[in-house]
N, C-alpha and C. Protein backbone atom coordinates (compact mmCIF):
# COMPACT_ATOMS: atom_id res chain seq x y z
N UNK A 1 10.96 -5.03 -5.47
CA UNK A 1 9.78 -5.71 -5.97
C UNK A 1 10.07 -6.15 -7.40
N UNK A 2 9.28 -7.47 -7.85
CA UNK A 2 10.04 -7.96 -9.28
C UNK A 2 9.27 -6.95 -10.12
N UNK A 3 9.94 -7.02 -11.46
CA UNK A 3 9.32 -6.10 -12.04
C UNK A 3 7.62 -7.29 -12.78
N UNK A 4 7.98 -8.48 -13.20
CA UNK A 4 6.88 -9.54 -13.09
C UNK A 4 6.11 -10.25 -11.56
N UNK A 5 5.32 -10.04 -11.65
CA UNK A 5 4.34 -10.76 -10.11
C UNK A 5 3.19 -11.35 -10.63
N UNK A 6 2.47 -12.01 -9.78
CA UNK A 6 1.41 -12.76 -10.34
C UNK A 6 0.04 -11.30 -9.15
N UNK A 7 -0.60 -11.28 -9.94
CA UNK A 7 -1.85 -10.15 -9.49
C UNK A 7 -2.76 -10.85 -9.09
N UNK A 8 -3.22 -10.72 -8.18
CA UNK A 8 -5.03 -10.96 -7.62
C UNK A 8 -6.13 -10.63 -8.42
N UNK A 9 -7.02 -11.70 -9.03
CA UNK A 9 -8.17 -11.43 -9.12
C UNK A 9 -7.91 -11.56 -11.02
N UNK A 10 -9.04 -12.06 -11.77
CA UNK A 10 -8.85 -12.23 -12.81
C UNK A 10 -8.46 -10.98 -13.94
N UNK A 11 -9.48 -9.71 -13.87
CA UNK A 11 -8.93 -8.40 -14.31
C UNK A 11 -7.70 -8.14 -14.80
N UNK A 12 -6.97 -8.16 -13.47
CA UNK A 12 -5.71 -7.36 -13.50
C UNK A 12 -5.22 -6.10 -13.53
N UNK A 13 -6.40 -5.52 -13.84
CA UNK A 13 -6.23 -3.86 -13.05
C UNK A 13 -5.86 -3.64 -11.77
N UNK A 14 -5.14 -2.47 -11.90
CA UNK A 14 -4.69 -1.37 -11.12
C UNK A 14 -5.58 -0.02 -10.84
N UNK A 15 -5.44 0.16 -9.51
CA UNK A 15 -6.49 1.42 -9.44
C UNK A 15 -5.40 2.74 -9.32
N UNK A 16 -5.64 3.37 -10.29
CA UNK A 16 -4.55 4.89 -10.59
C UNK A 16 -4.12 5.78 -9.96
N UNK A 17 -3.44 6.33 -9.49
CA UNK A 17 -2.91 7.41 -8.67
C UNK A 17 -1.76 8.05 -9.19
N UNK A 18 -2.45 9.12 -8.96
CA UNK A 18 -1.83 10.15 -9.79
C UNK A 18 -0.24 10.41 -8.72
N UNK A 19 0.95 11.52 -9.32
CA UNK A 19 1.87 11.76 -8.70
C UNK A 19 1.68 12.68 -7.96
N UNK A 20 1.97 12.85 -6.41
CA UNK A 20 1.76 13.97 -5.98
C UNK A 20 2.56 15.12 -6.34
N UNK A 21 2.14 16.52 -6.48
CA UNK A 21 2.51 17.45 -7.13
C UNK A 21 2.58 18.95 -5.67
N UNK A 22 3.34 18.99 -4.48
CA UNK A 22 2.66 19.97 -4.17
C UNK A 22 3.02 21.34 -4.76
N UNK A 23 1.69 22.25 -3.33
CA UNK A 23 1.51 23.80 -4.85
C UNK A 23 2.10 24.62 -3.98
N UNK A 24 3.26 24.94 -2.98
CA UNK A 24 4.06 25.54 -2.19
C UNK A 24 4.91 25.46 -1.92
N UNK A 25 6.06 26.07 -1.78
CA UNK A 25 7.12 25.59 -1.03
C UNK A 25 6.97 24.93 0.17
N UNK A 26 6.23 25.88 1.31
CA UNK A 26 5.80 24.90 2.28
C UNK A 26 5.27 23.48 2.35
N UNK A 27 4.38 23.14 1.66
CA UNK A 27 4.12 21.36 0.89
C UNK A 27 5.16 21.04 0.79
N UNK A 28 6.24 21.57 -0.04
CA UNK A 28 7.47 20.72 -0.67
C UNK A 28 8.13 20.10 0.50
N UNK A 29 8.20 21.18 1.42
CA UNK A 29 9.29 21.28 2.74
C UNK A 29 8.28 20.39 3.52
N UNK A 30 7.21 20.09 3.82
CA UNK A 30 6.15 19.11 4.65
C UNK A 30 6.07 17.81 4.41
N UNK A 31 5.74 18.11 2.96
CA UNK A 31 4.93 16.05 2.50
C UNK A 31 6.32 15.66 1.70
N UNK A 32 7.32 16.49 1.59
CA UNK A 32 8.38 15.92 0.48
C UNK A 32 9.98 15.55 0.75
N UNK A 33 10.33 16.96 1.54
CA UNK A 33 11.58 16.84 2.03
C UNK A 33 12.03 16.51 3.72
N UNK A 34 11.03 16.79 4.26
CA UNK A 34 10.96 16.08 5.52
C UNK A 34 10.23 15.70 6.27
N UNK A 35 9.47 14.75 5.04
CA UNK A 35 8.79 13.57 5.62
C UNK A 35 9.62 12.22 6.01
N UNK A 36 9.08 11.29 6.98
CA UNK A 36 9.69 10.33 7.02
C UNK A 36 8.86 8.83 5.98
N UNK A 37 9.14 8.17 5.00
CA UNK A 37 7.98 7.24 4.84
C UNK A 37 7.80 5.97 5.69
N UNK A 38 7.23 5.57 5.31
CA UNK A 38 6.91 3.65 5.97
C UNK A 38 7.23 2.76 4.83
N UNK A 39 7.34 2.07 4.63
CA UNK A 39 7.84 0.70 3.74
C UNK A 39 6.33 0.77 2.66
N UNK A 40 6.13 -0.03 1.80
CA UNK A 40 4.58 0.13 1.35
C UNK A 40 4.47 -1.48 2.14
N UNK A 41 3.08 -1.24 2.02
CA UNK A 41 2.54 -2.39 2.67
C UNK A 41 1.95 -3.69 0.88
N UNK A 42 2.46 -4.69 1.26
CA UNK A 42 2.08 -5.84 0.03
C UNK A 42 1.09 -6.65 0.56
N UNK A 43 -0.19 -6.65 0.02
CA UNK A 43 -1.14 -8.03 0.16
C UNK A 43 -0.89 -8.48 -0.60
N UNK A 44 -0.48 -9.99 -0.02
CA UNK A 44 -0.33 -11.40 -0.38
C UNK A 44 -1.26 -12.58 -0.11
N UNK A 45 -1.96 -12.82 -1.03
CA UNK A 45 -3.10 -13.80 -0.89
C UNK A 45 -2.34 -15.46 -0.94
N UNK A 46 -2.76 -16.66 -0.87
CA UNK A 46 -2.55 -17.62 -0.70
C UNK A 46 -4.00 -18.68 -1.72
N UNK A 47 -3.18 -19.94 -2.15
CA UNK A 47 -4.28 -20.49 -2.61
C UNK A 47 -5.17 -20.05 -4.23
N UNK A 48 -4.40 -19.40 -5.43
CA UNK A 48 -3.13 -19.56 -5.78
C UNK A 48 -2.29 -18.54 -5.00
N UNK A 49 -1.17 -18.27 -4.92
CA UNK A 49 -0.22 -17.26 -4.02
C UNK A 49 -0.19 -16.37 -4.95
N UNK A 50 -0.54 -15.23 -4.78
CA UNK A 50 -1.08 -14.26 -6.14
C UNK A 50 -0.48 -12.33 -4.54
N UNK A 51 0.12 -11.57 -5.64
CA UNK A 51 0.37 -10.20 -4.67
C UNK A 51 -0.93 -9.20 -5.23
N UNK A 52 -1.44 -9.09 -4.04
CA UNK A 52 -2.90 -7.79 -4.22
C UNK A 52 -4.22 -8.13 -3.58
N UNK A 53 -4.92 -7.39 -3.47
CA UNK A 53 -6.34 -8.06 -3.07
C UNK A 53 -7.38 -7.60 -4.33
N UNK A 54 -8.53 -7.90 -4.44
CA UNK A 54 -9.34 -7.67 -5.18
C UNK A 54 -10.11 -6.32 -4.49
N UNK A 55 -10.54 -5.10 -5.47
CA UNK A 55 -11.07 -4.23 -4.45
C UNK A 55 -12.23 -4.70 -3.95
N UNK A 56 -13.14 -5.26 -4.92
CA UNK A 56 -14.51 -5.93 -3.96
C UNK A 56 -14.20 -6.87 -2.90
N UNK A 57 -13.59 -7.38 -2.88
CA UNK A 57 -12.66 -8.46 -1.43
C UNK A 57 -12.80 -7.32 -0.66
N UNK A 58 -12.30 -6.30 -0.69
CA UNK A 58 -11.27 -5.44 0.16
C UNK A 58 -12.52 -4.80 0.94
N UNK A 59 -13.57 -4.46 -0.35
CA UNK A 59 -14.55 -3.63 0.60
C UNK A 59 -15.83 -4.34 1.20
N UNK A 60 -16.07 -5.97 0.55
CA UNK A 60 -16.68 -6.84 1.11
C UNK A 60 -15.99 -7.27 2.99
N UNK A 61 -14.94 -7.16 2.98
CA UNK A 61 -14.19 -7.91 4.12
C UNK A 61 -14.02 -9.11 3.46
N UNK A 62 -13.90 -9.58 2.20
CA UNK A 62 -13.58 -11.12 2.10
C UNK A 62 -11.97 -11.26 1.75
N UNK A 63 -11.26 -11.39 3.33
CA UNK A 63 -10.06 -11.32 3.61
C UNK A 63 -9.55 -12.96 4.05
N UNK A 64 -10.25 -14.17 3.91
CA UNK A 64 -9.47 -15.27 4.63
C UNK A 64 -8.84 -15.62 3.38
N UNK A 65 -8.46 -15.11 2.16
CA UNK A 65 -7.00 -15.93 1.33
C UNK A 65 -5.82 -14.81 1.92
N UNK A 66 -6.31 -13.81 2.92
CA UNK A 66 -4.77 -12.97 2.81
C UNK A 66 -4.07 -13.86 3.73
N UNK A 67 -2.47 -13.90 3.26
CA UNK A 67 -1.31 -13.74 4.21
C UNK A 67 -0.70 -12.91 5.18
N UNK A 68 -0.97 -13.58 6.80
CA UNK A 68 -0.35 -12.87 8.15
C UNK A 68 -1.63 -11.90 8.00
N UNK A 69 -2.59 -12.32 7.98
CA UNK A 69 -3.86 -11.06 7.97
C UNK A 69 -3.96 -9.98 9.37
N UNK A 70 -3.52 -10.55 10.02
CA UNK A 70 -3.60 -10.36 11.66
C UNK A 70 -2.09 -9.57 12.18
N UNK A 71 -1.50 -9.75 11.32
CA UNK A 71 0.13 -8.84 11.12
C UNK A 71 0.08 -7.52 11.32
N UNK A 72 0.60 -7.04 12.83
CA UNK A 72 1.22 -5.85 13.09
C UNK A 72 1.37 -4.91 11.94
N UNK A 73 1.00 -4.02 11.32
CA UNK A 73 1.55 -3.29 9.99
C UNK A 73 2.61 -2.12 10.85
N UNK A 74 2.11 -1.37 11.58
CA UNK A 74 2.88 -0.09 11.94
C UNK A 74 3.12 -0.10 13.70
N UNK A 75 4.29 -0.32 14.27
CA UNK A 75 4.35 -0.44 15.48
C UNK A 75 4.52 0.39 16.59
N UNK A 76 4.42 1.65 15.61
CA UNK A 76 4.48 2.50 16.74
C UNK A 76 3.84 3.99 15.91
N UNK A 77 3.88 5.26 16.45
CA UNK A 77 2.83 6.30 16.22
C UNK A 77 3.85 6.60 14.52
N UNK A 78 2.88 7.10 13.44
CA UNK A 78 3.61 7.76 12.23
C UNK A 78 4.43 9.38 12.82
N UNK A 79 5.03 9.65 12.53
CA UNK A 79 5.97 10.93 12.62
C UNK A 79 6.07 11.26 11.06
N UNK A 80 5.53 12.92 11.25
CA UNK A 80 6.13 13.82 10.15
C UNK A 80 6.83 14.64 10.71
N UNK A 81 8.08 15.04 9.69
CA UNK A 81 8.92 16.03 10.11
C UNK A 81 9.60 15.24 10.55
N UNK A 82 10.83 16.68 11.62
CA UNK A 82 11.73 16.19 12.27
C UNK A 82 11.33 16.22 13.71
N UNK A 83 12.46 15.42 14.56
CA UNK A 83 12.05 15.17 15.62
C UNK A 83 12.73 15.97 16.21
């Protein structure tokens, strides 16, 4: 991802999230060392071509500037752990 992008929505905030921290070994060994991840997912709006959605968009449903809106995200079941 570039380290410059053009952002959605005039603001330009980011909504914060903290690092996950777990409080066990077991956590460590669950959500950390053998987890598998997924790619992150990018909204891409269109019209100007801007990466993000606006959160009021997001929780309005006002989704017709996204790109591939209708796009498959995950094609098959998530897996944690090993198989």
């Amino acid at each position: 991802m570039p380290l410059l992008c053009p952002i959605a929505g005039p603001l330009r905030l980011f909504v914060p999230q903290r690092m996950y921290k777990p409080l066990t070994a077991s956590d460590r060994r669950q959500y950390v060392e053998e987890v598998r991840l997924n790619p992150p997912i990018i909204f891409e709006v269109k019209d100007p071509s801007e990466w993000g959605i606006a959160l009021d968009d997001a929780l309005k449903s006002h989704t017709k500037r996204l790109v591939d809106k209708e796009a498959l995200i995950y094609s098959g079941q998530v897996r944690r752990g090993r198989d």
